[in-house]
Every structure is written in structure tokens, then in C-alpha cells.
N, C-alpha and C. Protein backbone atom coordinates (compact mmCIF):
# COMPACT_ATOMS: atom_id res chain seq x y z
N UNK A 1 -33.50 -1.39 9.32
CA UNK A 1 -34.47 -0.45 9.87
C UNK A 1 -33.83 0.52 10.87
N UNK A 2 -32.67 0.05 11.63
CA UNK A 2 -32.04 0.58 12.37
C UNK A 2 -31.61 2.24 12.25
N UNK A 3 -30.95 2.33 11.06
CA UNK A 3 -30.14 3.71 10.34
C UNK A 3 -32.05 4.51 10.04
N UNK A 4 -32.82 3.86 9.66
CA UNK A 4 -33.96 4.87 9.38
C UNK A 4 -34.28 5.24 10.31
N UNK A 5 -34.50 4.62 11.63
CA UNK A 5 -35.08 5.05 12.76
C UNK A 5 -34.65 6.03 13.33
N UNK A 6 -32.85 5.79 13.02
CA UNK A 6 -32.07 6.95 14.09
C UNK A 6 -32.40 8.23 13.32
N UNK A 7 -32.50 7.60 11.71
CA UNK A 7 -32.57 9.13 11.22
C UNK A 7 -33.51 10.04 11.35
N UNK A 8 -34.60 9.23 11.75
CA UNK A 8 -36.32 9.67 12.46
C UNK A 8 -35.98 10.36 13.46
N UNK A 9 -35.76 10.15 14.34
CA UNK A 9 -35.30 10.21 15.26
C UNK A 9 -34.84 11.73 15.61
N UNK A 10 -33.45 11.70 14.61
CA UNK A 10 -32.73 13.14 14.88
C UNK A 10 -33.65 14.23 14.28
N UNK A 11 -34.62 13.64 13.32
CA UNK A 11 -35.20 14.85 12.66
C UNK A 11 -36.06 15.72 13.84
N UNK A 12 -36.45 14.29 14.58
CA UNK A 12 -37.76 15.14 15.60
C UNK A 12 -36.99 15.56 16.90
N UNK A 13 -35.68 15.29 17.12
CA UNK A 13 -35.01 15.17 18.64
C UNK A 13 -33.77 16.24 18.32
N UNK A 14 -33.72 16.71 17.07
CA UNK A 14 -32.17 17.48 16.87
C UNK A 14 -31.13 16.55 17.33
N UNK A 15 -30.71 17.19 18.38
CA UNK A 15 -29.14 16.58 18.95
C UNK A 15 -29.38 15.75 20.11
N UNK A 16 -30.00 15.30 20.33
CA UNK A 16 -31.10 14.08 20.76
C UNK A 16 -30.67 12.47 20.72
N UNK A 17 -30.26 12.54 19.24
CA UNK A 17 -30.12 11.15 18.59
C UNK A 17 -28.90 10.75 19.10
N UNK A 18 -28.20 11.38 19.75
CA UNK A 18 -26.78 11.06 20.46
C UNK A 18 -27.72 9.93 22.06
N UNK A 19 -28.72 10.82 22.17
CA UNK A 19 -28.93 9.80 23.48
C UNK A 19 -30.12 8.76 23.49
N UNK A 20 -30.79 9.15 21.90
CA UNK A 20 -31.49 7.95 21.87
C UNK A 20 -31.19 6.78 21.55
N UNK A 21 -29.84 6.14 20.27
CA UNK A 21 -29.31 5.54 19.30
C UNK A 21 -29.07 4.59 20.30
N UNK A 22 -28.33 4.23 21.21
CA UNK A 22 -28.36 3.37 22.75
C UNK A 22 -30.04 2.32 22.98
N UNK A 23 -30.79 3.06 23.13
CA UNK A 23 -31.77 2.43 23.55
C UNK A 23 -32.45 1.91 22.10
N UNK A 24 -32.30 3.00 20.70
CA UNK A 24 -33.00 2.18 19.58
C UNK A 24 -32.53 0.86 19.54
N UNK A 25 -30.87 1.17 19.21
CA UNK A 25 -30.48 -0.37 19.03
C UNK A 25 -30.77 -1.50 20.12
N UNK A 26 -31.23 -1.35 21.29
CA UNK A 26 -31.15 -1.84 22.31
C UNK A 26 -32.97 -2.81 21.93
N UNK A 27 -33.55 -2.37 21.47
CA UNK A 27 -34.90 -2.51 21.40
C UNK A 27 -35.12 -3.29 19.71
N UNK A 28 -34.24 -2.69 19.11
CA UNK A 28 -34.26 -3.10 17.59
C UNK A 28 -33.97 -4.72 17.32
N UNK A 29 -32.73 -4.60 18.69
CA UNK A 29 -32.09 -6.27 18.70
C UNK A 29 -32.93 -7.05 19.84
N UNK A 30 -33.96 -6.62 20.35
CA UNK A 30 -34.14 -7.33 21.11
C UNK A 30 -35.65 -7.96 20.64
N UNK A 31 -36.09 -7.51 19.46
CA UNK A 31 -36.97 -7.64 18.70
C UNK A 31 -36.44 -8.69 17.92
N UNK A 32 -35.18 -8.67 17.55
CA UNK A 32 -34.72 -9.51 16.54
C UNK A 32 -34.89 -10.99 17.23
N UNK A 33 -34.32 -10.66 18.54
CA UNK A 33 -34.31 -12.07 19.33
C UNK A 33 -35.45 -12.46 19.58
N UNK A 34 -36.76 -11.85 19.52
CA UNK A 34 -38.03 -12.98 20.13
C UNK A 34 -38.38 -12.97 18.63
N UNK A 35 -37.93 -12.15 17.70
CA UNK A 35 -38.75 -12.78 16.42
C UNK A 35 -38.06 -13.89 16.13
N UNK A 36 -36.52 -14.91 16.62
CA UNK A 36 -36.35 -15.76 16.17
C UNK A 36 -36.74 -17.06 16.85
N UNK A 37 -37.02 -16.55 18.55
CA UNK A 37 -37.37 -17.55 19.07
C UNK A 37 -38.73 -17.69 19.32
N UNK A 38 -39.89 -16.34 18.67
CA UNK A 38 -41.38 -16.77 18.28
C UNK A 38 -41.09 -17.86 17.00
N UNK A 39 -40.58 -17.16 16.15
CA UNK A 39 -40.60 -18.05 14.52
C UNK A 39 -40.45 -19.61 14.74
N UNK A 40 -39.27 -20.00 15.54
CA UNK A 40 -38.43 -21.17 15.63
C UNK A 40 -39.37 -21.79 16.04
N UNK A 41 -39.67 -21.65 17.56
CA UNK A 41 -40.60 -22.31 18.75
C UNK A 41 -42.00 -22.28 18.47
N UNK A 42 -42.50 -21.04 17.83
CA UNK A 42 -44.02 -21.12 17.63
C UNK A 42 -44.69 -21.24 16.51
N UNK A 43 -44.00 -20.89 15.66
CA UNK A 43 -44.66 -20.36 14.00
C UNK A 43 -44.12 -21.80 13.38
N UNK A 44 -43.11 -21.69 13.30
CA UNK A 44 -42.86 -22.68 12.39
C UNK A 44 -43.18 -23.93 12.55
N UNK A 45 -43.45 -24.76 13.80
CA UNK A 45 -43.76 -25.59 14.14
C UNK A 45 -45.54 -25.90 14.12
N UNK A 46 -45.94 -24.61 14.07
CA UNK A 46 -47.56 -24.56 13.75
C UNK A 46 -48.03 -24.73 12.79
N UNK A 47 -47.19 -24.06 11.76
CA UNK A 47 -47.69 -23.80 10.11
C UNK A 47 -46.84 -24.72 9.13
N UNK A 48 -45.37 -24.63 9.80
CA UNK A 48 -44.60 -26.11 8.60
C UNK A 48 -43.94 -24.98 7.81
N UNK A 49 -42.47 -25.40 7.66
CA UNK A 49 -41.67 -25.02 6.98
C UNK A 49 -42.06 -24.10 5.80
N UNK A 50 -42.37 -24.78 4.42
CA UNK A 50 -43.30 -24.08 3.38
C UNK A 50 -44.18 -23.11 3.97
N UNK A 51 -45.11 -23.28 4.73
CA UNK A 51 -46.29 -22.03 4.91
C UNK A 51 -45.61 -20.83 5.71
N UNK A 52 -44.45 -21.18 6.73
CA UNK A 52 -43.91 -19.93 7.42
C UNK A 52 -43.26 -19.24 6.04
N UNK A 53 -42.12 -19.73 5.36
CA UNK A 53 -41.44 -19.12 4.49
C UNK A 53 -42.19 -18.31 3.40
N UNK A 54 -43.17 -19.06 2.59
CA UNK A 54 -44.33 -18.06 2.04
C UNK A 54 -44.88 -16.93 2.97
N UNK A 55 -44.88 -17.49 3.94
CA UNK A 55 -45.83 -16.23 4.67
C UNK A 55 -44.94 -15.21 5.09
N UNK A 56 -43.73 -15.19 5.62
CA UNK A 56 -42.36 -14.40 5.50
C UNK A 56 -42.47 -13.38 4.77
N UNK A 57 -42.19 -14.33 3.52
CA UNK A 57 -41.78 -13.73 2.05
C UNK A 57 -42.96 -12.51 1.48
N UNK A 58 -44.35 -12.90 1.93
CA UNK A 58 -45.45 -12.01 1.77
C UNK A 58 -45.43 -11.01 2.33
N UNK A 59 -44.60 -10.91 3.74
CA UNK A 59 -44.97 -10.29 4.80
C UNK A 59 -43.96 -9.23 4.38
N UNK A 60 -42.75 -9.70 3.82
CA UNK A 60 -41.64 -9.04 3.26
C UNK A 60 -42.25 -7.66 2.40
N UNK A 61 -42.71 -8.51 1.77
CA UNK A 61 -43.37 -7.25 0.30
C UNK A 61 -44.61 -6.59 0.59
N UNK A 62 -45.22 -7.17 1.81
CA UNK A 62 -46.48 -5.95 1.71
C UNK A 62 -45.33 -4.97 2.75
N UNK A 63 -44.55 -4.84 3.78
CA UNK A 63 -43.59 -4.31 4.37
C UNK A 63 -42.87 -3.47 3.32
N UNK A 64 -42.45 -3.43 2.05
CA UNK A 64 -41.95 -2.83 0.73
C UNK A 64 -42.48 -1.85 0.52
N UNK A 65 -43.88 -2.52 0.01
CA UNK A 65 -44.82 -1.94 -0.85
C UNK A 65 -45.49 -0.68 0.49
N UNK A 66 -45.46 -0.71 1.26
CA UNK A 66 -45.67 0.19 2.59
C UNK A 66 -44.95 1.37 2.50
N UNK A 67 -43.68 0.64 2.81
CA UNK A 67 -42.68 1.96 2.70
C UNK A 67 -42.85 2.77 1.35
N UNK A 68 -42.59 2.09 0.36
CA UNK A 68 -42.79 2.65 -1.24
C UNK A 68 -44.06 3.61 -0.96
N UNK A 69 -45.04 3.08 -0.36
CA UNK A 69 -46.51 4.00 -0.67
C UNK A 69 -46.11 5.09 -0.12
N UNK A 70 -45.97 5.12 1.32
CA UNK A 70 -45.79 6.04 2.64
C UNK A 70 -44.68 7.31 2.21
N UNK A 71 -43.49 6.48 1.05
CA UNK A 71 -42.44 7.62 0.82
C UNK A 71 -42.77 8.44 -0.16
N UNK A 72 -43.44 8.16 -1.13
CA UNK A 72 -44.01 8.95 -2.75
C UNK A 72 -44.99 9.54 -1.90
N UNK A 73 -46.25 9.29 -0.79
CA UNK A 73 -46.95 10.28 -0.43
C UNK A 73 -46.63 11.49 0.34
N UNK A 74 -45.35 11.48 1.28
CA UNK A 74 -45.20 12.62 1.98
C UNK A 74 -43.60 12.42 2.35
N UNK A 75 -42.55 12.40 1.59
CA UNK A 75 -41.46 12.37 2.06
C UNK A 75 -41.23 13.17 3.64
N UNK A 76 -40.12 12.11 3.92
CA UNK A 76 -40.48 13.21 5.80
C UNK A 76 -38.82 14.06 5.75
N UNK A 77 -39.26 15.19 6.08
CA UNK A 77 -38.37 16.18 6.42
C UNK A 77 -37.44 15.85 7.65
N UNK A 78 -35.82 15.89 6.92
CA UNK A 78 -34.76 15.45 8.07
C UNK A 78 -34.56 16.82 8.55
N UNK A 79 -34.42 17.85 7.92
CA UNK A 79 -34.02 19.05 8.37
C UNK A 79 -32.57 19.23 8.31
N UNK A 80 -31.81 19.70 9.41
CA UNK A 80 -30.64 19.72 9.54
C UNK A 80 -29.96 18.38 9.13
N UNK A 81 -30.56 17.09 9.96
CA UNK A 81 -29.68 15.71 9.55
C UNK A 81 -29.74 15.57 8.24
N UNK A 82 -30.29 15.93 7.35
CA UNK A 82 -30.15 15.52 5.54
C UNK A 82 -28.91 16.47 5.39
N UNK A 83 -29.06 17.94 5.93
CA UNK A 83 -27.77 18.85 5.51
C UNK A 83 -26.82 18.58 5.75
N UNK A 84 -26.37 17.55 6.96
CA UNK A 84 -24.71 17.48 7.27
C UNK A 84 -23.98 16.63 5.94
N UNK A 85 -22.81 17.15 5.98
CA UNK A 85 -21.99 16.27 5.22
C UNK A 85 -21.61 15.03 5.91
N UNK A 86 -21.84 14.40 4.73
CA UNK A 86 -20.89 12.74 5.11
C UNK A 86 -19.55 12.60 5.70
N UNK A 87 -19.25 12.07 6.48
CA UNK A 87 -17.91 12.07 7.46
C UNK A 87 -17.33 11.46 6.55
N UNK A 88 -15.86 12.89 6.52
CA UNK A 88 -14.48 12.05 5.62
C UNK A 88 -14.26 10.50 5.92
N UNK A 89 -13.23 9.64 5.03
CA UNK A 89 -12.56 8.77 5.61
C UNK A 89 -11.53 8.71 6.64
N UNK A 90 -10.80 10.00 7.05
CA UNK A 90 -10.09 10.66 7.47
C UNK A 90 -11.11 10.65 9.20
N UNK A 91 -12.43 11.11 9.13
CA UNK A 91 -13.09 11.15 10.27
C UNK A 91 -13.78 10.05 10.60
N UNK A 92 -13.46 8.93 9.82
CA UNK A 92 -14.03 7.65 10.67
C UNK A 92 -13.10 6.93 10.52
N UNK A 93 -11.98 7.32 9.83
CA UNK A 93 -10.87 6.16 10.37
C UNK A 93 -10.39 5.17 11.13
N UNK A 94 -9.69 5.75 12.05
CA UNK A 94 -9.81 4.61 13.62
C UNK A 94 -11.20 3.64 13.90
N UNK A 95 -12.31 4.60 13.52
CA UNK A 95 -13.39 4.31 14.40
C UNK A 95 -13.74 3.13 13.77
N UNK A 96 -13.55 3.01 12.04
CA UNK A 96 -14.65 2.64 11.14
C UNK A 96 -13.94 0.95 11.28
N UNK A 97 -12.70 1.17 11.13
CA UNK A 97 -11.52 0.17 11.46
C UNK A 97 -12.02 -0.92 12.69
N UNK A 98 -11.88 0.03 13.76
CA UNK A 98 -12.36 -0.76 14.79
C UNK A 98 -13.91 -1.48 14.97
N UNK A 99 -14.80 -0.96 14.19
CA UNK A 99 -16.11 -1.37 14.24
C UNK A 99 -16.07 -2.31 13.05
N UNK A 100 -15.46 -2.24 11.99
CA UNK A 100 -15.58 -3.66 11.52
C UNK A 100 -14.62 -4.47 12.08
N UNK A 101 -13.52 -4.61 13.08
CA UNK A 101 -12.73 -5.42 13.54
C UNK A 101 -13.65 -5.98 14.50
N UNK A 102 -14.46 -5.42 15.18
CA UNK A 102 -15.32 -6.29 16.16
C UNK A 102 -16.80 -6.63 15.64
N UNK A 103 -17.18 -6.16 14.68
CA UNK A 103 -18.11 -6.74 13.89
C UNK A 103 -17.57 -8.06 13.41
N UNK A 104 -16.63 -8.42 12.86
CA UNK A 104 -15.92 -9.48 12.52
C UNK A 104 -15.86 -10.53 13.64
N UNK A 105 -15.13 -10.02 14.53
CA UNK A 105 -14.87 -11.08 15.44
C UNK A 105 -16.19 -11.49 16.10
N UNK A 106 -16.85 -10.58 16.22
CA UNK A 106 -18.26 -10.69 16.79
C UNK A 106 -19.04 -11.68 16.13
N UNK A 107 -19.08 -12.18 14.81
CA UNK A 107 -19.93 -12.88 14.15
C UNK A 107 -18.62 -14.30 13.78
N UNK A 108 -17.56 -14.17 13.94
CA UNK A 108 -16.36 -15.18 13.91
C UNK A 108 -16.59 -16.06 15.32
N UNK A 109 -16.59 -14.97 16.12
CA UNK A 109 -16.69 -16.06 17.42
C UNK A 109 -18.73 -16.66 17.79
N UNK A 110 -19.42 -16.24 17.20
CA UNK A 110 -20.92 -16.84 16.71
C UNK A 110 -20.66 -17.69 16.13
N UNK A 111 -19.94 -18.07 15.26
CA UNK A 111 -20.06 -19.23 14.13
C UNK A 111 -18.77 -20.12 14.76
N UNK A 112 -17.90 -19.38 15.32
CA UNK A 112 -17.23 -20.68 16.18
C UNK A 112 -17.88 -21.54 17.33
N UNK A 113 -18.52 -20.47 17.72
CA UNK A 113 -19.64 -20.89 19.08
C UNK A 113 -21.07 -22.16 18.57
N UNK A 114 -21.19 -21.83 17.70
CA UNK A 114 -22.53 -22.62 16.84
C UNK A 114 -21.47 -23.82 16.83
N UNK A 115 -20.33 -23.84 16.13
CA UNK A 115 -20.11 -24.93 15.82
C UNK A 115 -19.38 -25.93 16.91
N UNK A 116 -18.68 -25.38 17.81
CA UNK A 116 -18.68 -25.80 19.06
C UNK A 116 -19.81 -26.45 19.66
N UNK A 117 -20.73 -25.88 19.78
CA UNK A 117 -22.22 -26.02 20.20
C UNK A 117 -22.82 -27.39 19.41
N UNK A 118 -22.76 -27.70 17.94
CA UNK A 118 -23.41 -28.45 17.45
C UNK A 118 -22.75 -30.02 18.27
N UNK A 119 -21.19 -29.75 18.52
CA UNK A 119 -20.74 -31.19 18.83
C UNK A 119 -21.31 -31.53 20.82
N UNK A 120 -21.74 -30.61 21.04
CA UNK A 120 -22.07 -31.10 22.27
C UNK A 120 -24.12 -30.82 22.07
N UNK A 121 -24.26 -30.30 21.49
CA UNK A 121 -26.57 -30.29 21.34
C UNK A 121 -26.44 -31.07 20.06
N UNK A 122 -27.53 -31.39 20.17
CA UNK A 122 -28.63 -31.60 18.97
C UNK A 122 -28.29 -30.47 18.18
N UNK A 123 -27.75 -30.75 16.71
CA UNK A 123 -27.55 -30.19 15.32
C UNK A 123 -28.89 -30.35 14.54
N UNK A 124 -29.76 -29.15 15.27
CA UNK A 124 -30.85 -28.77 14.67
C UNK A 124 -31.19 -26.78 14.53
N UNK A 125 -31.90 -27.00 13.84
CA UNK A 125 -32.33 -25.31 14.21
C UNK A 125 -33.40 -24.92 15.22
N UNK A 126 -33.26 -25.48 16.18
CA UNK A 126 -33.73 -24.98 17.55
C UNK A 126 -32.05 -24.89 18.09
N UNK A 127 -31.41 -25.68 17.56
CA UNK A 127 -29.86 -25.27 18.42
C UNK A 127 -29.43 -23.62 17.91
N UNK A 128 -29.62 -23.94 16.84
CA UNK A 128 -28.66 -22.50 16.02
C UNK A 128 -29.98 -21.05 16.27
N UNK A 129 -31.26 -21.35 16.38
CA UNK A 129 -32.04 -20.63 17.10
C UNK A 129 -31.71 -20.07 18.59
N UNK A 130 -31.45 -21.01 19.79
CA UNK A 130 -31.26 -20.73 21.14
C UNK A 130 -29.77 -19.69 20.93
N UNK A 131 -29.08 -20.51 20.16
CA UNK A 131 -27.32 -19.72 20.43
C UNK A 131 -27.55 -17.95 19.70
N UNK A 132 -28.42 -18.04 18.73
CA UNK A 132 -28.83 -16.60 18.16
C UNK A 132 -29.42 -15.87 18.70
N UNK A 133 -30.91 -16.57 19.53
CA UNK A 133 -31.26 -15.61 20.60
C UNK A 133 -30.19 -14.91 21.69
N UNK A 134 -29.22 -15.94 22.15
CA UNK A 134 -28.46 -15.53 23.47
C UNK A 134 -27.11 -14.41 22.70
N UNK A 135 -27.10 -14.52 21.63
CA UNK A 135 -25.79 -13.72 21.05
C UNK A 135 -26.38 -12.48 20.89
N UNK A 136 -28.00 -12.08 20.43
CA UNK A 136 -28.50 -10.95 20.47
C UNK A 136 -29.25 -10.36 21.60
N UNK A 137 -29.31 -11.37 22.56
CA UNK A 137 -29.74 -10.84 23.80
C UNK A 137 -28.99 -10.12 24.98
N UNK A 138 -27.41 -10.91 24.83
CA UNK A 138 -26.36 -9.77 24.78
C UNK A 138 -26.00 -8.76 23.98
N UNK A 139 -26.23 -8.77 22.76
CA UNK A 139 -26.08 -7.34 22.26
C UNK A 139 -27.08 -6.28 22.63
N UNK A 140 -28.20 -7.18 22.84
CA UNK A 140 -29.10 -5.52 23.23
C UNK A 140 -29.24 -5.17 24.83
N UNK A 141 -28.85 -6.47 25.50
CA UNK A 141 -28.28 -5.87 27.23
C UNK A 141 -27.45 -4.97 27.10
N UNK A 142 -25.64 -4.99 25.69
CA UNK A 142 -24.98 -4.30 26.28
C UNK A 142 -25.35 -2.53 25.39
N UNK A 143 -26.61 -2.90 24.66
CA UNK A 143 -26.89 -1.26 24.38
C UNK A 143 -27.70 -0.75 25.27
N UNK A 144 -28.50 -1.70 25.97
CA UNK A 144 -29.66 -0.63 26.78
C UNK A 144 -28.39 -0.31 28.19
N UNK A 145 -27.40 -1.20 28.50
CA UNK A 145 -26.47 -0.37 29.22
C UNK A 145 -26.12 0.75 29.11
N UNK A 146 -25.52 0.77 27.54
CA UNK A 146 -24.74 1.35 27.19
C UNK A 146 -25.80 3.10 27.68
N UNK A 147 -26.45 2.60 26.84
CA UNK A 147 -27.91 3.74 26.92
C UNK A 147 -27.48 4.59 28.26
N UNK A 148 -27.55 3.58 29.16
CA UNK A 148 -28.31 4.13 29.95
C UNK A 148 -26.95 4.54 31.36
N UNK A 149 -25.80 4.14 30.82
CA UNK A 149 -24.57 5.00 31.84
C UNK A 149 -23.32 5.27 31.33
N UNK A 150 -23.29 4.61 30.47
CA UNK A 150 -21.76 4.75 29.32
C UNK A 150 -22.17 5.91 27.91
N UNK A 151 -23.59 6.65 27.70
CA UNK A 151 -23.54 7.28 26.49
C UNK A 151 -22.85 8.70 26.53
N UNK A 152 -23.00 9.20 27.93
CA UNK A 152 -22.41 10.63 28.18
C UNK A 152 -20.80 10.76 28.33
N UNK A 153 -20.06 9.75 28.32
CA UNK A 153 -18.63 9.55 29.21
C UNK A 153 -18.11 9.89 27.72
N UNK A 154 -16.61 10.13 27.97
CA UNK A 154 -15.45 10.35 26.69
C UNK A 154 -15.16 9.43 25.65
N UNK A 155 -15.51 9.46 24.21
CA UNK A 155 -15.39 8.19 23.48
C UNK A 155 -14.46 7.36 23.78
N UNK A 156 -12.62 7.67 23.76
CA UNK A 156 -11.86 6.72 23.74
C UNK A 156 -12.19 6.15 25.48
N UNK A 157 -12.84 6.63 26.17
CA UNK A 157 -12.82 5.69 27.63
C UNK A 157 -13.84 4.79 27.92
N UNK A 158 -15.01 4.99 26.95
CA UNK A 158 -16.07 4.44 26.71
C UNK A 158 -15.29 3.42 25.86
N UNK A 159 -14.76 3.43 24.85
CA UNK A 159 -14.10 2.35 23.68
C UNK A 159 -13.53 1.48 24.63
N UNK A 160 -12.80 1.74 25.79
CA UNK A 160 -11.74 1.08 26.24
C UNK A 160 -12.70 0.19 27.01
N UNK A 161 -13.60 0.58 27.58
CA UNK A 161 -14.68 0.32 28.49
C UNK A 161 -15.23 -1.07 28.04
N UNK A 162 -15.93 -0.59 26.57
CA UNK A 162 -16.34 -1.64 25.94
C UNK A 162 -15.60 -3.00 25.47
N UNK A 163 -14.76 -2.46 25.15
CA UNK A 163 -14.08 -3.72 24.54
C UNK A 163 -13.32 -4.40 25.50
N UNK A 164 -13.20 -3.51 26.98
CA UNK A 164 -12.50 -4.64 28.25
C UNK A 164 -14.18 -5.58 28.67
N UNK A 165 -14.70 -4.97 28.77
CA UNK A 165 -15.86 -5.94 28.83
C UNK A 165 -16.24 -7.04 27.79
N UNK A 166 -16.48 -6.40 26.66
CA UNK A 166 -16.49 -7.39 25.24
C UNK A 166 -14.89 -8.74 25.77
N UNK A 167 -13.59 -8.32 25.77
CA UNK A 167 -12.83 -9.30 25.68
C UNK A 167 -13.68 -10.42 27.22
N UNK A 168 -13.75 -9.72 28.23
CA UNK A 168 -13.82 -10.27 29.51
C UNK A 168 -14.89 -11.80 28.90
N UNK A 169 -16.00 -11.06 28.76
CA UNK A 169 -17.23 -11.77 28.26
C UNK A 169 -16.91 -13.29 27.29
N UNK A 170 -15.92 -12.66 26.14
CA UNK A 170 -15.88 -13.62 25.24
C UNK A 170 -14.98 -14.82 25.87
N UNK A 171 -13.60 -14.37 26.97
CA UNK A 171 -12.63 -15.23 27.41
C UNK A 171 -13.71 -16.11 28.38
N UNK A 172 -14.88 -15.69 29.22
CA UNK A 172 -15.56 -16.53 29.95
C UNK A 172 -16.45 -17.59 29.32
N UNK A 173 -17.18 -17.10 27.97
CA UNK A 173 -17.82 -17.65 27.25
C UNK A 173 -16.29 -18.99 26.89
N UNK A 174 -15.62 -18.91 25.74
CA UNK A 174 -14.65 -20.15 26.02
C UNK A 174 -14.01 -20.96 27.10
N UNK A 175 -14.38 -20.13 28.54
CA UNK A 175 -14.23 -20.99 29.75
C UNK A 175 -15.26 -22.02 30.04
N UNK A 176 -16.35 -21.61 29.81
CA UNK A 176 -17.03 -22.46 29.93
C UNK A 176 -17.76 -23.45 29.24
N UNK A 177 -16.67 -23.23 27.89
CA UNK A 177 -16.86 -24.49 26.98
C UNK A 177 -16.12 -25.29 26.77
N UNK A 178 -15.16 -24.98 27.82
CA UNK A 178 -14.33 -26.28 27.85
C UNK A 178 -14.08 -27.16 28.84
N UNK A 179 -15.81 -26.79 29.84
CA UNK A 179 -16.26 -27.67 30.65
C UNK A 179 -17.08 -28.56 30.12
N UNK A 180 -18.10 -28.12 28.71
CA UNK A 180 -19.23 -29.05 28.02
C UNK A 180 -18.16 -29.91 27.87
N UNK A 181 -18.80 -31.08 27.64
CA UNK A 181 -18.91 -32.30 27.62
C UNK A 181 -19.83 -32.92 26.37
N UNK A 182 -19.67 -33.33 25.19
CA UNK A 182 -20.43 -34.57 24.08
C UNK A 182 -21.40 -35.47 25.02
């Protein structure tokens, strides 16, 4: 939903979407996180495994069938953002590189962390629930930051920015798992 929104977004904001994209994602993920710890903690435990997943799965396709209706009735005008060309490989190079290198590690050190995690909690899905909320509750702290004092500054000092923070974060996170205790 993310990429549609921004693209909403630029249609109605022009050159805009440079300072909204910060706070979408910031709000997008932070949605993600109470929908897992409503689902986990409230829903599923109310209705039972089978009735949440049907009801999901329903919720999925009338959500489809929405968009499908909404787009055949009035396609929405991007304006300028439909006209730009697609950025060479050449112009996302470095960038594209580096964003799946920390996309990677980002979801490498989640699944190292889960599994770390299972030998000291309860190996249930309220465990792998709590560790998902807190992995996306930092991601959308560090966009509504980002939003909100790092979006105007110079990319490569902003990059450097981020990822001295990103390393800082992750070296403390393994500090303090090798105080847990089984």
C-alpha cells in the first residue's frame, strides 16, 4: 500500500512527496505493528485460529474487489508523477545496492533475534508477535524521525547518519542479549 500512497500523494502535493514519504512510512509501519499485536492479543484469542484466518482471508478480497471497483470507475490522475521516466540502473545503483544490503540484514538480524529469543521465552506466537511489534516499532520511530529532521539534509550525510545509528542500535541490541539468561 505503501508505493500507492506515495504515489497519491505526489499527484496532489507535486514535489511534496519528498517531505511526506517520511511520515507515510512512519504511519504505514506503525499500523502494521498494532495490527499484529491487536490480531495476536485480541482477535485471535477471541474468535480461534480458523475464524480469524477466514475472516482475514475475506477481509483480503472484499479489500481487492474495492480497489478493482474504485479503479475501472475513475482512474486517478498522477499528472506529472505517471510522466517521469523510470530511474536508469545507472541512477539507482549505489543506492539500490545499499537498500537491499540493509533490507537483508535488517530481516537477517529479525530472524536471528527471534531465534535467539525463542531459547530464552516461551516458543509461541505471542513471542514471535512481541519481537515483530518491537522490530516495526523501531522502524516507524526511525521514519517519523527521519520525517521530521533528517529529510531536508544531503543524501550521502543523511546515509551516513542512518546507518551509524542503524549499526549503533543493532551492536546494543546483541549487548544485551548476551545478558538474557534461559
Amino acid at each position: 500500500t505503501l508505493p500507492a500512497v506515495a504515489r497519491f500523494a505526489a499527484s496532489r502535493h507535486g514535489d511534496g512527496k519528498a517531505r511526506l514519504i517520511g511520515g507515510l512510512y512512519a504511519a504505514n509501519t506503525a499500523g502494521a505493528m498494532e495490527g499484529t499485536l491487536g490480531l495476536t492479543f485480541l482477535v485471535l484469542p477471541a474468535l480461534g485460529f480458523r475464524v480469524t484466518t477466514t475472516t482475514l482471508a475475506l477481509l483480503n478480497f472484499a479489500c481487492a474487489a474495492a480497489a478493482l471497483a474504485l479503479g475501472a470507475r475513475e482512474p486517478v490522475e498522477l499528472g506529472e508523477a505517471a510522466d517521469a521516466p523510470e530511474p536508469s540502473a545507472e541512477a539507482v545503483g549505489p543506492w539500490g545496492s545499499a537498500l537491499f544490503a540493509t533490507g537483508f540484514l535488517g530481516i537477517a538480524f529479525e530472524t536471528i533475534g527471534i531465534r535467539m529469543l525463542t531459547q530464552i521465552l516461551e516458543n509461541t506466537i505471542y513471542t514471535f508477535a512481541v519481537v515483530l511489534s518491537v522490530y516495526l516499532a523501531g522502524t516507524a520511530l526511525g521514519a517519523a524521525l527521519y520525517q521530521r529532521w533528517l529529510r531536508n539534509r544531503p543524501a550521502r550525510e543523511t546515509s551516513a547518519t542512518l546507518l551509524s545509528i542503524l549499526s549503533v542500535c543493532c551492536l546494543a541490541g546483541i549487548g544485551c542479549l548476551t545478558f538474557a539468561r534461559p
